[in-house]
C-alpha atoms as a PDB file:
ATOM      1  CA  UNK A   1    -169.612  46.240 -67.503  1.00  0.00           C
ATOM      2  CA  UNK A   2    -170.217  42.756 -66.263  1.00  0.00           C
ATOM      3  CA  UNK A   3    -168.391  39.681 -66.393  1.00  0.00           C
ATOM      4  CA  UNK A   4    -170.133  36.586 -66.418  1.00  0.00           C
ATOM      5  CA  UNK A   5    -168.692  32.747 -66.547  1.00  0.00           C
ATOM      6  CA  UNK A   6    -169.502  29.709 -67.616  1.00  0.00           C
ATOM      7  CA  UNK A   7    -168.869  26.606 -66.352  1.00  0.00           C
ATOM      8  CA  UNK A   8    -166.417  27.618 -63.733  1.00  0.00           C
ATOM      9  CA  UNK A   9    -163.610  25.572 -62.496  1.00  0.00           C
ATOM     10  CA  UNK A  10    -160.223  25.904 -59.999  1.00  0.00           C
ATOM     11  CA  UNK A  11    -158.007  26.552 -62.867  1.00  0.00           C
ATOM     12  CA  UNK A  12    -160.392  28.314 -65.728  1.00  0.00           C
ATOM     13  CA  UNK A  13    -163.744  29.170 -66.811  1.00  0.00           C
ATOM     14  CA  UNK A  14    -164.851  27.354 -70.141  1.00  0.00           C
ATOM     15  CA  UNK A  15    -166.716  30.610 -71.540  1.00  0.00           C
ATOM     16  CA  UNK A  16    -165.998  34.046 -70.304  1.00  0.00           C
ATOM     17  CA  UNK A  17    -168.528  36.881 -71.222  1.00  0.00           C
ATOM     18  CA  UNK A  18    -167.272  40.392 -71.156  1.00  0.00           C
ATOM     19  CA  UNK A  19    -169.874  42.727 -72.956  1.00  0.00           C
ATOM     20  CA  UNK A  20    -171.537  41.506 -75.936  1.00  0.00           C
ATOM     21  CA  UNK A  21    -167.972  39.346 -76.252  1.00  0.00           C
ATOM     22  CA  UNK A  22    -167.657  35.970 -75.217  1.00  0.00           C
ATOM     23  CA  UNK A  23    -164.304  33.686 -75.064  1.00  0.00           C
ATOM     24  CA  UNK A  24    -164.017  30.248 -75.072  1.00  0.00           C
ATOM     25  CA  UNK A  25    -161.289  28.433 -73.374  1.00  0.00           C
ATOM     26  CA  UNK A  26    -158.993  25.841 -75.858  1.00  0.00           C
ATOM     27  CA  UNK A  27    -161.631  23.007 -76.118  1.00  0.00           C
ATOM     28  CA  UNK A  28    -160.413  19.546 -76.828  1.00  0.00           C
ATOM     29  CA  UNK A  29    -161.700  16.492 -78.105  1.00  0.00           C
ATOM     30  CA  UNK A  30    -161.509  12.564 -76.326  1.00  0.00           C
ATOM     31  CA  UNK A  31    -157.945  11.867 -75.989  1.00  0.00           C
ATOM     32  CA  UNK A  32    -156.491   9.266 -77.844  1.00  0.00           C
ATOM     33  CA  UNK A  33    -159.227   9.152 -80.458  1.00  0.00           C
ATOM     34  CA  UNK A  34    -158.523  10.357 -84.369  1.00  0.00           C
ATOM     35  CA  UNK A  35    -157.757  13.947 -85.315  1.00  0.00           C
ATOM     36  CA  UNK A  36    -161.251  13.872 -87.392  1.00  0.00           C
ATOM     37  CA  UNK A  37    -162.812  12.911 -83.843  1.00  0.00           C
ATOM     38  CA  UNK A  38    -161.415  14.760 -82.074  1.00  0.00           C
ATOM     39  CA  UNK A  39    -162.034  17.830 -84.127  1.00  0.00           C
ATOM     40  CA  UNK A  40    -165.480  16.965 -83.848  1.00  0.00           C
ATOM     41  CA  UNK A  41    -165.853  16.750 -80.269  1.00  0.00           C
ATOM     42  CA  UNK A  42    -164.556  20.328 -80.135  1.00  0.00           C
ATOM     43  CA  UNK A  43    -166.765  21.701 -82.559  1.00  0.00           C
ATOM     44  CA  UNK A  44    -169.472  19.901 -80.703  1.00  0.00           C
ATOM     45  CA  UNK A  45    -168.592  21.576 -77.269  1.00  0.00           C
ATOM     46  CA  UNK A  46    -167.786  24.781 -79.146  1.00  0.00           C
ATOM     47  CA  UNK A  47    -171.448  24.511 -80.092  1.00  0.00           C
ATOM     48  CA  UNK A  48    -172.831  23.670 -76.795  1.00  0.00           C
ATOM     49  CA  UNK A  49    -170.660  26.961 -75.149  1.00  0.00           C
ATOM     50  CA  UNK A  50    -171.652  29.530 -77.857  1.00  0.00           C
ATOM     51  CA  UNK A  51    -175.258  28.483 -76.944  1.00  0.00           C
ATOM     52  CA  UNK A  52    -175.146  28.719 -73.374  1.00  0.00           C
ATOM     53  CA  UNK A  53    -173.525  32.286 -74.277  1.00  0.00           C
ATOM     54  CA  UNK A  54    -176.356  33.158 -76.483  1.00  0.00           C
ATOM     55  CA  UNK A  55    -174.247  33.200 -79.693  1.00  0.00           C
ATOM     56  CA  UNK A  56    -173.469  30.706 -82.176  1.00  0.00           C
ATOM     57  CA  UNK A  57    -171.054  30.080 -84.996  1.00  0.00           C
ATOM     58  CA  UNK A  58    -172.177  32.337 -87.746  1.00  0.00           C
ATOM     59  CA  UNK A  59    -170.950  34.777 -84.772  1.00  0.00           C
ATOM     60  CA  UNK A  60    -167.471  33.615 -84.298  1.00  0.00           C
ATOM     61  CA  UNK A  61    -164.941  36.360 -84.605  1.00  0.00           C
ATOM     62  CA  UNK A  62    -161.713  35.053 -84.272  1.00  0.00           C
ATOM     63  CA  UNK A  63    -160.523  30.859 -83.815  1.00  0.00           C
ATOM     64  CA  UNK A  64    -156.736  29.797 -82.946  1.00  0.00           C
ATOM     65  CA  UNK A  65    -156.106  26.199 -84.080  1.00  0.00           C
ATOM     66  CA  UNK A  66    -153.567  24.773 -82.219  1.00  0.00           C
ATOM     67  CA  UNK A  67    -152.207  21.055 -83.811  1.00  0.00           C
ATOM     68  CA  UNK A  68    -150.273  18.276 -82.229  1.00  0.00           C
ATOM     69  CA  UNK A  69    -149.215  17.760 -86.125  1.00  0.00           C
ATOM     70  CA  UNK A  70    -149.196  19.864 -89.236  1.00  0.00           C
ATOM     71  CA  UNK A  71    -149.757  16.585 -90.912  1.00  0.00           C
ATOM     72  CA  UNK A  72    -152.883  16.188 -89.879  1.00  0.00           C
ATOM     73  CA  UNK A  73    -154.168  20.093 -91.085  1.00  0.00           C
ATOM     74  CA  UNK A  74    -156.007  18.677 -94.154  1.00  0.00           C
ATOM     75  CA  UNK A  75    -158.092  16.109 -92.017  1.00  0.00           C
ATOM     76  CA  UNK A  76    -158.682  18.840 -88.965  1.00  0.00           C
ATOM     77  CA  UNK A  77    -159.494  20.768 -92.190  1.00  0.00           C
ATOM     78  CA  UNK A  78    -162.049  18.745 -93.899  1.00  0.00           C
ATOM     79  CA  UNK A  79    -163.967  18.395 -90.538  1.00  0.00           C
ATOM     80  CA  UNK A  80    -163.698  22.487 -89.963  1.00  0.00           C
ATOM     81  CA  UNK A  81    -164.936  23.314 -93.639  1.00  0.00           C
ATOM     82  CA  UNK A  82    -168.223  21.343 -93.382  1.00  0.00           C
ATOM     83  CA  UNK A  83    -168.980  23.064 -90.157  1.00  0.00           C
ATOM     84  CA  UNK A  84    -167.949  26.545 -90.528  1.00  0.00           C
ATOM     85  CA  UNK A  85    -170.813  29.031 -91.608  1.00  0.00           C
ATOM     86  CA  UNK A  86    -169.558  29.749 -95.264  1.00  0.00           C
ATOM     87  CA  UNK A  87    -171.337  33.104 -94.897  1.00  0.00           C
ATOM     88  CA  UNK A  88    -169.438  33.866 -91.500  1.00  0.00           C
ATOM     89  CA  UNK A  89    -166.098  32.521 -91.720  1.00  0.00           C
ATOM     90  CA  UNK A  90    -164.188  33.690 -88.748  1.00  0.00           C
ATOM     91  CA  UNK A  91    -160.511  35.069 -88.589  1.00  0.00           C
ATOM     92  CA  UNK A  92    -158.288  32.144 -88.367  1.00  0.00           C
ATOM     93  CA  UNK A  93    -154.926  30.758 -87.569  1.00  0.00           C
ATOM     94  CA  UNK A  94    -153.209  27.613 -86.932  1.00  0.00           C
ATOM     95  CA  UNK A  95    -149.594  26.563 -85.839  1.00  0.00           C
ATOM     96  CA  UNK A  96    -148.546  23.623 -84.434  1.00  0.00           C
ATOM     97  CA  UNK A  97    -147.821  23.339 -80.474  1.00  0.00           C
ATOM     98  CA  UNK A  98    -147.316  20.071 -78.023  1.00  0.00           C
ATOM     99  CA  UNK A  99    -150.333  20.094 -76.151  1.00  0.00           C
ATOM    100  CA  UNK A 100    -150.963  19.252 -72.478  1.00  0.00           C
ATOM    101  CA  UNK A 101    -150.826  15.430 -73.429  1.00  0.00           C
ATOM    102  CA  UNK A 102    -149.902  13.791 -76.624  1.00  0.00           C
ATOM    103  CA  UNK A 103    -153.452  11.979 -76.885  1.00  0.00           C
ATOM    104  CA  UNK A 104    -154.553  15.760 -77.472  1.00  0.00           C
ATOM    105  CA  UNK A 105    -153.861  16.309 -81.154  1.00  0.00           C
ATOM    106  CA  UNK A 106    -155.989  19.556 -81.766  1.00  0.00           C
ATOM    107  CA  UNK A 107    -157.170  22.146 -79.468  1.00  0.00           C
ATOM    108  CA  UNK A 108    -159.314  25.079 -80.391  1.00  0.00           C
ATOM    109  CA  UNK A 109    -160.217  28.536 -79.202  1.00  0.00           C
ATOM    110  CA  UNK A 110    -163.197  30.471 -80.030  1.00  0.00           C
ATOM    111  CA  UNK A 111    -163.848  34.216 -79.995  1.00  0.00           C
ATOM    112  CA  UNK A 112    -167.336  35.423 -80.599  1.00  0.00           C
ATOM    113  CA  UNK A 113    -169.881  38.135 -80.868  1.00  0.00           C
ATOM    114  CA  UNK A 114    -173.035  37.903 -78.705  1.00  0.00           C
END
């Protein structure tokens, strides 16, 4: 079976497609901006990825949420629940984690069905 990638860098791929499976890297947003814009960026780029992959949301499998700050979960939140296909909502989870640099406050990683 082949592998294909997407987006290809020194440390890590963006999208990795294994099969009719593809796996997104943790996407963040603009650091330093608001947790609602930020959440927004990733969606955007998740968007953009799933595309490229020939899949899109109502496809997702599986997302891991990662927060700078459980305080912020209800705005993250609001932005997530008017995106998310209501039809297809995907296996979820979220914990809270220091990211690679505090002006990172959510990162997001997408598993999804071609």
């Amino acid at each position: 079976m082949s592998i294909r990638r997407i987006e290809v860098g020194p440390r890590m791929s963006q999208a990795v497609i294994h099969g009719n499976t593809v796996y997104l890297a943790g996407q963040v947003g603009t650091p330093g901006k608001s947790v609602t814009e930020q959440t927004k960026d990733v969606l955007a780029s998740v968007e953009r990825l799933l595309k490229e992959a020939g899949s899109d949301k109502s496809k997702i499998l599986q997302a891991i949420i990662w927060m700078a700050d459980m305080k912020d979960f209800a705005e993250m939140n609001a932005v997530w629940d008017a995106w998310v296909d209501p039809a297809n909502t995907p296996a979820r989870a979220t914990g809270e984690a220091k990211l690679a640099t505090p002006d990172y406050l959510v990162e997001i990683i997408i598993t999804a069905a071609i």
